[in-house]
N, C-alpha and C. Protein backbone atom coordinates (compact mmCIF):
# COMPACT_ATOMS: atom_id res chain seq x y z
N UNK A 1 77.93 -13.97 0.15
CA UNK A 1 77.48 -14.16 1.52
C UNK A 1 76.53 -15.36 1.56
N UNK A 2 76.70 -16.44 2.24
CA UNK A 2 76.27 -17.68 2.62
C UNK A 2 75.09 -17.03 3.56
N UNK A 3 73.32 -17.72 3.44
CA UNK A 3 71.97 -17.59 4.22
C UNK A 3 72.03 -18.57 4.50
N UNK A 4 71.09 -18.67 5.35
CA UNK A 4 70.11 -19.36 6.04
C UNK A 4 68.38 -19.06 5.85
N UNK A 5 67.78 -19.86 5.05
CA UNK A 5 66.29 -19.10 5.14
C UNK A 5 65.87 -19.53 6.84
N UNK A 6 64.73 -18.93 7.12
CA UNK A 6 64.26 -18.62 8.19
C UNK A 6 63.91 -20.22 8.94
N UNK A 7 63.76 -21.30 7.85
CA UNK A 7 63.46 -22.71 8.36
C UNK A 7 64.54 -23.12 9.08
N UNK A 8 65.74 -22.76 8.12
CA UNK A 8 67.14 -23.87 8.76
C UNK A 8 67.19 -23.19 9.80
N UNK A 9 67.23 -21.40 10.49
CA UNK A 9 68.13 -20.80 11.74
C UNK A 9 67.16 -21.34 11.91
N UNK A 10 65.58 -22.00 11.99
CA UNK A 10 64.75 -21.73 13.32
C UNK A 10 65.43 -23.42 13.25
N UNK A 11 65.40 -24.56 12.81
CA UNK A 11 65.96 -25.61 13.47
C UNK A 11 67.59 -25.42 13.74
N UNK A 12 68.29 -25.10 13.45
CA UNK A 12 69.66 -24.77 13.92
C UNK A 12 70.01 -24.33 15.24
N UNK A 13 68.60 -23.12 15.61
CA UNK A 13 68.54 -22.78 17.03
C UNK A 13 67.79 -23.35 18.02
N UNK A 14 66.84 -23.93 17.04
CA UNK A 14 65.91 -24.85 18.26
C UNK A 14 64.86 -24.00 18.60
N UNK A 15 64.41 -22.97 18.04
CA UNK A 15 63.81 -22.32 18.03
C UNK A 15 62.50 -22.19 17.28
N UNK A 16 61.20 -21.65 16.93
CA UNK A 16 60.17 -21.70 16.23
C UNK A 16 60.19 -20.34 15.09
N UNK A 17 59.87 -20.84 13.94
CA UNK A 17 60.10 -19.93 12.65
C UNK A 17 59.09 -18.50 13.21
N UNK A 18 58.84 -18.36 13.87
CA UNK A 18 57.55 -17.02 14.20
C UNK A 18 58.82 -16.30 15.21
N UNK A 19 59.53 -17.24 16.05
CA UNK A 19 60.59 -16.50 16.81
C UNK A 19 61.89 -15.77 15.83
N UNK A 20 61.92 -16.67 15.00
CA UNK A 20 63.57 -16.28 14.10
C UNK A 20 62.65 -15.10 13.74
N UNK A 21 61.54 -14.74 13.18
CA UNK A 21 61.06 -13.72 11.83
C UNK A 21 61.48 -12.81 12.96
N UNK A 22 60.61 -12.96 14.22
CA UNK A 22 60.83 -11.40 15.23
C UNK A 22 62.27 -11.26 15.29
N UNK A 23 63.09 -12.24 15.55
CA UNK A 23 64.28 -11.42 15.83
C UNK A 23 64.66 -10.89 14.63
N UNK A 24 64.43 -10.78 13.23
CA UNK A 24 64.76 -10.56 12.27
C UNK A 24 64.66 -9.34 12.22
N UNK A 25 62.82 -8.95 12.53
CA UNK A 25 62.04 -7.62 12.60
C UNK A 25 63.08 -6.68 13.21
N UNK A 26 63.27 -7.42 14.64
CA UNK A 26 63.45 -6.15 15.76
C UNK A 26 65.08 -6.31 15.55
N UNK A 27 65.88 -6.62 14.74
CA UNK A 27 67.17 -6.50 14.38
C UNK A 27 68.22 -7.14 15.37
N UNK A 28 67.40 -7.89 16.36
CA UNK A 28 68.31 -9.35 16.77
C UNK A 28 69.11 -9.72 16.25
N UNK A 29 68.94 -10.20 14.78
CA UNK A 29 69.07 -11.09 13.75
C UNK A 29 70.44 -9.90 13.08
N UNK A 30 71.66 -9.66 12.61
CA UNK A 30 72.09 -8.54 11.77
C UNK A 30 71.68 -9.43 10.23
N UNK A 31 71.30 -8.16 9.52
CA UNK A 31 71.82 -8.13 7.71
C UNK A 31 70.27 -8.73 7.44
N UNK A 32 69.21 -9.14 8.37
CA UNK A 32 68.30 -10.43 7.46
C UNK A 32 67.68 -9.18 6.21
N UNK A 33 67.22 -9.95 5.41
CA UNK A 33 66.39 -9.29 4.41
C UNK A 33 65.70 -10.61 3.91
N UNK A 34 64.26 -9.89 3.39
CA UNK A 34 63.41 -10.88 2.91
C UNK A 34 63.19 -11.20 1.44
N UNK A 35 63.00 -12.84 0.76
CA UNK A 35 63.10 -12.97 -0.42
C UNK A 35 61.65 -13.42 -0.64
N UNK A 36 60.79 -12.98 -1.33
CA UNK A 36 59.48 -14.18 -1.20
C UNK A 36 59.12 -14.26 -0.36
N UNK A 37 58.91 -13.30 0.98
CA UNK A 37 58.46 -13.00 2.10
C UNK A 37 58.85 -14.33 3.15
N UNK A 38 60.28 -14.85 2.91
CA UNK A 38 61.21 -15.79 3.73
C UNK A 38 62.50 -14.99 4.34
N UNK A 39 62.48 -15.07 5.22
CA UNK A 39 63.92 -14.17 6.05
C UNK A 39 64.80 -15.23 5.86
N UNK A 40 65.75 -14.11 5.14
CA UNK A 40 67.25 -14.89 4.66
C UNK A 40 68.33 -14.18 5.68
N UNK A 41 68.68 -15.25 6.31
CA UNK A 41 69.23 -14.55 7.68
C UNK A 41 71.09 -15.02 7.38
N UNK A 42 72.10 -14.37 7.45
CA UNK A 42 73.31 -14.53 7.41
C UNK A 42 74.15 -15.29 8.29
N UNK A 43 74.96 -16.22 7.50
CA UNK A 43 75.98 -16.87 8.02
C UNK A 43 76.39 -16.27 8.85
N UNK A 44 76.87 -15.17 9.09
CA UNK A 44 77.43 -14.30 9.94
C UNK A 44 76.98 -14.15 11.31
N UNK A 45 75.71 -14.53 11.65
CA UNK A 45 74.86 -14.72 12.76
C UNK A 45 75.33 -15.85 13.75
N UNK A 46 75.98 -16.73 13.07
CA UNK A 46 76.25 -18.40 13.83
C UNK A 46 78.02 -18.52 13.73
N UNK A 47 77.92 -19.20 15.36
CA UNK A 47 79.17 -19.50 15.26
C UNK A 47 79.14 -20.72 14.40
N UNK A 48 78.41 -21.93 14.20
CA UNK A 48 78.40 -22.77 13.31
C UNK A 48 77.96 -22.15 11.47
N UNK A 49 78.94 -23.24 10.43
CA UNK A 49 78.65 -22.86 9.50
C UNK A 49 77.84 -24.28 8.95
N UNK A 50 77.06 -24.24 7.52
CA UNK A 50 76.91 -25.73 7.27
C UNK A 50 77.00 -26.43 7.31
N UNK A 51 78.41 -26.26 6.77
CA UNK A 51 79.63 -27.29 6.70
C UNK A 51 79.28 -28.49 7.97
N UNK A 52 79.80 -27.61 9.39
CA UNK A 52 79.94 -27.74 10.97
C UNK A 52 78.37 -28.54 10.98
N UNK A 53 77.37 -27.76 10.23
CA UNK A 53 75.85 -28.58 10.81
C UNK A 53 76.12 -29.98 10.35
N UNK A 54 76.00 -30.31 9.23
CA UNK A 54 75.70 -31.00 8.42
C UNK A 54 77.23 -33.20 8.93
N UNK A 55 78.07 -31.65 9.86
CA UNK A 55 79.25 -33.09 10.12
C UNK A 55 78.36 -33.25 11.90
N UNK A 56 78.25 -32.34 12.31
CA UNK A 56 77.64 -32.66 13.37
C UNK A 56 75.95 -33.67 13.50
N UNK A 57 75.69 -33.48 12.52
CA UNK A 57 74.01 -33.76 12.61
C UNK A 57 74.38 -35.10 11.97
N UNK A 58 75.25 -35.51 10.92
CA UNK A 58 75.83 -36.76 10.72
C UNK A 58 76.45 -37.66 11.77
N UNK A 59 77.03 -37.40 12.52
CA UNK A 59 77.67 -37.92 13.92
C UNK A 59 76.58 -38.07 15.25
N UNK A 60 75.41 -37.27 15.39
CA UNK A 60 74.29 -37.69 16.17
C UNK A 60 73.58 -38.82 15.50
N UNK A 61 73.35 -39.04 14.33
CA UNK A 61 72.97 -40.12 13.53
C UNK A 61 73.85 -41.26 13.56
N UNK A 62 74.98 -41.10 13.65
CA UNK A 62 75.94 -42.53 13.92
C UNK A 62 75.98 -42.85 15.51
N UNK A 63 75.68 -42.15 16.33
CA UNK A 63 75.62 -42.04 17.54
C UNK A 63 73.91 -42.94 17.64
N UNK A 64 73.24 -42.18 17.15
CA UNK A 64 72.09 -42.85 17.43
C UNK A 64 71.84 -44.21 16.73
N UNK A 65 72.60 -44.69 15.66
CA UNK A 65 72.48 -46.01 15.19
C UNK A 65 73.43 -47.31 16.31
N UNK A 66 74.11 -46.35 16.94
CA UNK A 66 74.95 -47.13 17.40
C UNK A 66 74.48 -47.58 18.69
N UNK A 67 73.48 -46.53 19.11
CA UNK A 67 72.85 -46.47 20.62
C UNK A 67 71.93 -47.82 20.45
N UNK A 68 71.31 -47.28 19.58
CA UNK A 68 69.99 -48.63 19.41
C UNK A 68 70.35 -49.85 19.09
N UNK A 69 71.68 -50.16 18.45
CA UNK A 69 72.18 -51.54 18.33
C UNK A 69 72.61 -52.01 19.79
N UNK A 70 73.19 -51.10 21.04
CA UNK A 70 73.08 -51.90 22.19
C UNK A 70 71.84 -51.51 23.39
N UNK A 71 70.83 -51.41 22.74
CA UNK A 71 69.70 -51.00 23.24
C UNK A 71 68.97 -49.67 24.19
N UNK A 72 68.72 -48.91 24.36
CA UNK A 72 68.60 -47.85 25.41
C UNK A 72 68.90 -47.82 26.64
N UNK A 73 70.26 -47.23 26.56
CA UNK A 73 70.52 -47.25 28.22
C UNK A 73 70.69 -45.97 28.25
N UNK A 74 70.49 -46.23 29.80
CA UNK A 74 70.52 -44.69 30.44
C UNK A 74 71.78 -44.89 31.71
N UNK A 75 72.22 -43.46 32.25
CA UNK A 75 73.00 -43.72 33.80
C UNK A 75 72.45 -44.51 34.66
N UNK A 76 70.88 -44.79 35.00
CA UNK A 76 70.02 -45.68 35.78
C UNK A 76 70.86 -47.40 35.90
N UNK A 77 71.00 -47.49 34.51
CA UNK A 77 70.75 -49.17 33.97
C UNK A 77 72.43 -49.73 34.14
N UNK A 78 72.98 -48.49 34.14
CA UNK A 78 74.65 -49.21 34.81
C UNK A 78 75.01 -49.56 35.90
């Protein structure tokens, strides 16, 4: 079974690590259990897997290199 410690779901969700622990507590969260007093929260929780983060969060980064080479525009500036 593929985790998540409590750092990655809280940036994955956009969320703050004090929020992921509660949902962990109050069983929001299914399966978490704690290692070293870190909530290891299950793949099983996200429709995204690593894999999915890691190609997505690569493609906002090519997106954003690409933005700044033709400078910041917005809908305004067209």
């Amino acid at each position: 079974m593929k985790l998540y410690p409590e750092r990655e779901a809280a940036k994955k969700l956009g969320l703050s690590i004090g929020t992921i622990q509660r949902m962990c507590e109050t069983g929001k969260l299914k399966g978490c259990y704690k290692i070293n007093d870190t909530w290891q929260i299950p793949q099983d929780n996200f429709i995204t897997n690593k894999t999915h983060d890691i190609r997505s969060e690569s493609y906002v980064r090519y997106l954003d290199r690409k933005n700044s080479h033709h400078g910041n525009l917005d809908e305004f500036d067209l």
